[in-house]
N, C-alpha and C. Protein backbone atom coordinates (compact mmCIF):
# COMPACT_ATOMS: atom_id res chain seq x y z
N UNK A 1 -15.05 -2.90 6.56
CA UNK A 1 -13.96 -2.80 5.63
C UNK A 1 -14.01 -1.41 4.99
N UNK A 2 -12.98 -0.45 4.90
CA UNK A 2 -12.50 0.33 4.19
C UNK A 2 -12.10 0.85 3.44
N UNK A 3 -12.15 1.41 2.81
CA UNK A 3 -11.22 1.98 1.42
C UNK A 3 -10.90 3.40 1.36
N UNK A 4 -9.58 3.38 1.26
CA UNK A 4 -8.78 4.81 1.18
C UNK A 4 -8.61 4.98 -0.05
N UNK A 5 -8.15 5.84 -0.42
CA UNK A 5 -7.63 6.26 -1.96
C UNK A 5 -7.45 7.38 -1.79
N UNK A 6 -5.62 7.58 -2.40
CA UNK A 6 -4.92 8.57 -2.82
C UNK A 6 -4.21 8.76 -3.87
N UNK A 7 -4.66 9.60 -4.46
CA UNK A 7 -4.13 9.98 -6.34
C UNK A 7 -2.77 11.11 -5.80
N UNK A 8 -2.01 10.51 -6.26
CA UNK A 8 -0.55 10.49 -6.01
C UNK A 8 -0.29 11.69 -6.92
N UNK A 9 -0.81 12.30 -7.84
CA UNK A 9 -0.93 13.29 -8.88
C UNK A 9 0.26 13.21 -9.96
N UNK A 10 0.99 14.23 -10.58
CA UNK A 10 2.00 13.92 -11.76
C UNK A 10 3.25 13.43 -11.00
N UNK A 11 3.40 13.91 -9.66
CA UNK A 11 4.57 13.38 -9.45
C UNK A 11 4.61 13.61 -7.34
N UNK A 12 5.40 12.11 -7.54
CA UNK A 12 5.74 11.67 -5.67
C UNK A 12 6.61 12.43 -4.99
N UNK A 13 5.98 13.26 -3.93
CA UNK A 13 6.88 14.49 -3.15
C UNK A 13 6.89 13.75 -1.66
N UNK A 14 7.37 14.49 -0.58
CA UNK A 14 7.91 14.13 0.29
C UNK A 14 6.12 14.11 1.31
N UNK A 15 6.01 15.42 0.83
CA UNK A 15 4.33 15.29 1.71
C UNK A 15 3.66 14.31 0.78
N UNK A 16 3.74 13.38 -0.17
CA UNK A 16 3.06 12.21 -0.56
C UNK A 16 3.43 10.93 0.44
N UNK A 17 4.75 10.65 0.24
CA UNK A 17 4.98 9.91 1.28
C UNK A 17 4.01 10.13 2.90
N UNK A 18 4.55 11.36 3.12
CA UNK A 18 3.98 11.61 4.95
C UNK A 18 2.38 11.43 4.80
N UNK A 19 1.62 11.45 3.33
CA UNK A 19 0.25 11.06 3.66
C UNK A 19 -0.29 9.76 3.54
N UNK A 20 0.72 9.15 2.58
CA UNK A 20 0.81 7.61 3.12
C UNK A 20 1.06 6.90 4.22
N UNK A 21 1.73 7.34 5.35
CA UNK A 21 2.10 7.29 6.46
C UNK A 21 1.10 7.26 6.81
N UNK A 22 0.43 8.18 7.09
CA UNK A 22 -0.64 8.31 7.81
C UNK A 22 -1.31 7.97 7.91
N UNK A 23 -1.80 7.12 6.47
CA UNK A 23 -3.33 6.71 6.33
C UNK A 23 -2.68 5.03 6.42
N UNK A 24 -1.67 4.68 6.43
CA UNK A 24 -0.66 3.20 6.40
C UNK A 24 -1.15 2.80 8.51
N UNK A 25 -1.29 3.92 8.93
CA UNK A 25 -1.32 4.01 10.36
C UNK A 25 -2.58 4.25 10.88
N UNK A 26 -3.87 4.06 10.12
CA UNK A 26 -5.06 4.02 10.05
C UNK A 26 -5.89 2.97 9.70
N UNK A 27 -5.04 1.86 9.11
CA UNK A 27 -5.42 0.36 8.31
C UNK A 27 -5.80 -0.38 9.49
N UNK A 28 -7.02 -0.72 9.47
CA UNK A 28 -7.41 -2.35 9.78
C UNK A 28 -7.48 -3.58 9.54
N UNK A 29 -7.76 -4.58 9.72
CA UNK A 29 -7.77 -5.83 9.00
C UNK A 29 -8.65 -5.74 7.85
N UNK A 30 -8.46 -6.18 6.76
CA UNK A 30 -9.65 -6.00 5.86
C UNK A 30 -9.47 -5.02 5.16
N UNK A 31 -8.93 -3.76 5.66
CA UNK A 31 -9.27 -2.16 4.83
C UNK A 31 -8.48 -2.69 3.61
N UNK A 32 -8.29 -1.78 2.54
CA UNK A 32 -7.66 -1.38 1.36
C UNK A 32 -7.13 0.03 1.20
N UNK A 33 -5.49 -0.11 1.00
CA UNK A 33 -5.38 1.21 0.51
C UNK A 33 -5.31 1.42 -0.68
N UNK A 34 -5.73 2.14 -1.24
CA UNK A 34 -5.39 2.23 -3.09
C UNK A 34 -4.53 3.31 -3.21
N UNK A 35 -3.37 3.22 -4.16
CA UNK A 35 -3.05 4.36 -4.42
C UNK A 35 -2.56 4.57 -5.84
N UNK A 36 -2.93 5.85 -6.29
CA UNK A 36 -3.45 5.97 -7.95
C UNK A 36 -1.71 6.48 -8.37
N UNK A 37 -0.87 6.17 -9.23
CA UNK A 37 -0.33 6.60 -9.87
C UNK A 37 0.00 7.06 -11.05
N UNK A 38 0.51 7.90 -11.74
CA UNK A 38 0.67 8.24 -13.13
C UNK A 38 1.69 6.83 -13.82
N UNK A 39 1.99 5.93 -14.90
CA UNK A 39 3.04 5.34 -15.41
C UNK A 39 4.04 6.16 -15.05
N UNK A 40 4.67 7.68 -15.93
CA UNK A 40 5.33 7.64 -15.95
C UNK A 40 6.18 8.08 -14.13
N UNK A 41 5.81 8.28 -13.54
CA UNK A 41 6.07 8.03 -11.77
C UNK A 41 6.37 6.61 -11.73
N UNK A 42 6.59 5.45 -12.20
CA UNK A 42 6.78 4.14 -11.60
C UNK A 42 8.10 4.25 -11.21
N UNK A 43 9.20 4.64 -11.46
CA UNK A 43 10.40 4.82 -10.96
C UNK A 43 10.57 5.26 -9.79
N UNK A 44 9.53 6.07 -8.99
CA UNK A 44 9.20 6.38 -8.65
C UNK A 44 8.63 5.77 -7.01
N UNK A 45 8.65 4.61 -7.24
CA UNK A 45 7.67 3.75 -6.49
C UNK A 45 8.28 2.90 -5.41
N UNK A 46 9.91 2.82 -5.65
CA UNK A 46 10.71 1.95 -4.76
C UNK A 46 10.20 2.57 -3.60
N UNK A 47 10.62 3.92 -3.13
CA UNK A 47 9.82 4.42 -2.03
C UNK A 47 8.40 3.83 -1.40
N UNK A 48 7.82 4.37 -1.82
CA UNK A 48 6.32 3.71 -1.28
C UNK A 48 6.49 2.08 -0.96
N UNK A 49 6.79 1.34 -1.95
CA UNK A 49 7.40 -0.17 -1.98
C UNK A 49 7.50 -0.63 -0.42
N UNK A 50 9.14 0.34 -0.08
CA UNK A 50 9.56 -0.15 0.81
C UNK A 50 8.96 0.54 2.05
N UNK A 51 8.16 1.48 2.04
CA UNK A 51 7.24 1.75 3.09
C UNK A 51 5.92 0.87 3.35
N UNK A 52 5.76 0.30 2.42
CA UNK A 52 4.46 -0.66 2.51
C UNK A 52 4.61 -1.60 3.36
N UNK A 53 6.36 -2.27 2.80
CA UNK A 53 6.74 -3.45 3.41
C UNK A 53 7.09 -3.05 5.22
N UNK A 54 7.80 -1.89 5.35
CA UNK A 54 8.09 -1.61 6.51
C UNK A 54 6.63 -1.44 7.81
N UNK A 55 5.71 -1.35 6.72
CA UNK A 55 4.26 -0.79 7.88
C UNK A 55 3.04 -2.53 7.51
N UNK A 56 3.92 -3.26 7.16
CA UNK A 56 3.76 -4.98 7.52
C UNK A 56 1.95 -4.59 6.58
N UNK A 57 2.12 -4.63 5.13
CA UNK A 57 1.32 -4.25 4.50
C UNK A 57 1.92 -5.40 3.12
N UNK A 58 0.66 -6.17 2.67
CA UNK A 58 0.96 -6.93 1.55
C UNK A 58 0.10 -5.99 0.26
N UNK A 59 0.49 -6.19 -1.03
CA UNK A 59 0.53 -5.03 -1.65
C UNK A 59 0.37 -5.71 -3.56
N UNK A 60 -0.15 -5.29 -4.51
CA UNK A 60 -0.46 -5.58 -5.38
C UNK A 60 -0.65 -4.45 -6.44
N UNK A 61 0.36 -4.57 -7.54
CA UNK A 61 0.35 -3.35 -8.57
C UNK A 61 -0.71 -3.59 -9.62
N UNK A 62 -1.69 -2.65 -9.89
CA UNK A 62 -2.54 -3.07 -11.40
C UNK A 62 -2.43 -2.04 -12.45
N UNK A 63 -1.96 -2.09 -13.60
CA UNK A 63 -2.03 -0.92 -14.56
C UNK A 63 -3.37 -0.98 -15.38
N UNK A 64 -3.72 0.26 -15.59
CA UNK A 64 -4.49 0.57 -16.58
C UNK A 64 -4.37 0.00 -17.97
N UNK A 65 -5.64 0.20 -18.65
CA UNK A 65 -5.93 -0.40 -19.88
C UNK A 65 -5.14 0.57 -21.20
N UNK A 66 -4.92 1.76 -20.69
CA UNK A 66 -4.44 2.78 -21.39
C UNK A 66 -2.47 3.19 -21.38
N UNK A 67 -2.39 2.40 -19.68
CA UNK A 67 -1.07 2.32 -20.25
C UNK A 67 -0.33 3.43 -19.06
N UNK A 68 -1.48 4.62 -18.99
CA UNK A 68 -1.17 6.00 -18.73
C UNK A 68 -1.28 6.09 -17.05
N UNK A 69 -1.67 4.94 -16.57
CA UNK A 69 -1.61 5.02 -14.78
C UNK A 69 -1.84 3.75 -14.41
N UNK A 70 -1.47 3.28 -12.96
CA UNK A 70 -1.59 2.18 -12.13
C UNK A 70 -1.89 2.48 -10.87
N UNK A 71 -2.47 1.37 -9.85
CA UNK A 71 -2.97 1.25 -8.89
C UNK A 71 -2.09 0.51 -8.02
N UNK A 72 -1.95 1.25 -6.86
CA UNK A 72 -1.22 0.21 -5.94
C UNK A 72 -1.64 -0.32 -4.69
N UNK A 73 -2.76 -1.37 -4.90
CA UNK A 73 -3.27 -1.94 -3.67
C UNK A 73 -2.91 -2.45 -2.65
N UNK A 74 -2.94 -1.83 -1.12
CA UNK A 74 -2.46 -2.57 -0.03
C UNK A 74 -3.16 -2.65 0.96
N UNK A 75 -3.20 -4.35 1.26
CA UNK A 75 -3.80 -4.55 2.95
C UNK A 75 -3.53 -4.86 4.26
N UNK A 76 -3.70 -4.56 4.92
CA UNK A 76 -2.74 -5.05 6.31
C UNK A 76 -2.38 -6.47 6.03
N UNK A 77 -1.54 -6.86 6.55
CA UNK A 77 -1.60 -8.40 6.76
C UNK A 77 -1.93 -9.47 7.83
N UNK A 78 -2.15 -10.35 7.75
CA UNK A 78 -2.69 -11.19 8.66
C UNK A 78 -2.12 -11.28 9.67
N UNK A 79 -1.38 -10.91 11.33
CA UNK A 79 -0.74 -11.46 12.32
C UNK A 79 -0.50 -13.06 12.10
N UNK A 80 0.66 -13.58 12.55
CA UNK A 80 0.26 -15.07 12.37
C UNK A 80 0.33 -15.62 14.05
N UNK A 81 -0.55 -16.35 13.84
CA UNK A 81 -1.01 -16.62 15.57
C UNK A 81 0.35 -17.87 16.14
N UNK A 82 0.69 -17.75 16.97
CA UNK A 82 1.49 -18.46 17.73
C UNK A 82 1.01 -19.62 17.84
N UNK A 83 1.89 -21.35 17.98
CA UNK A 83 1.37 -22.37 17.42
C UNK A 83 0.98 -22.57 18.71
N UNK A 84 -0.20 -23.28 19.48
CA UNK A 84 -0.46 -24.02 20.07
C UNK A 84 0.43 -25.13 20.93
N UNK A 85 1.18 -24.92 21.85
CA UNK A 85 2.32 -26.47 22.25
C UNK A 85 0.73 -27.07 22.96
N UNK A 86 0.96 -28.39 22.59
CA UNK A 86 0.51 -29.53 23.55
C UNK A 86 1.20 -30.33 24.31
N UNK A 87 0.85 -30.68 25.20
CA UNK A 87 1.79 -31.29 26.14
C UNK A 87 1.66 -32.73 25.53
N UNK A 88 2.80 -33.49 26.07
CA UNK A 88 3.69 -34.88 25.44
C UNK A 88 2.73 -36.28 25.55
């Protein structure tokens, strides 16, 4: 298991995105991506959001105690296995 982490810095640019990409395309089962944001960037975030969802990544926001940044945890998600037919 893995852990990435990228501090997103004061503010989300286009090469932030493309390094999420990248490392979104590096995930295994199990890994974690973290990614550090400032609060005031949450507006900010639909982007990433909908890249998480598009790279089949389940995902979990945590803010700080201070107010002043959050975390945006994501892990691959599970494949779901095809059901079994039994015969009649």
């Amino acid at each position: 298991m893995r852990e990435i982490n990228i501090d997103l810095g004061p503010s989300i640019g286009t090469g932030d995105i493309e390094i999420i990409k990248a490392a979104t395309s590096k995930l295994a089962p199990g890994d974690h991506l973290l990614l550090h944001l400032e609060a005031a960037d949450a507006h900010e975030t639909d982007r990433i959001l909908s890249l998480l969802e598009k790279e089949n990544l389940d995902y979990q926001t945590h803010g700080s105690h201070s107010g002043r940044h959050f975390t945006i945890i994501a892990t691959p998600r599970e494949k779901k296995q095809e059901a079994t037919k039994r015969p009649h």
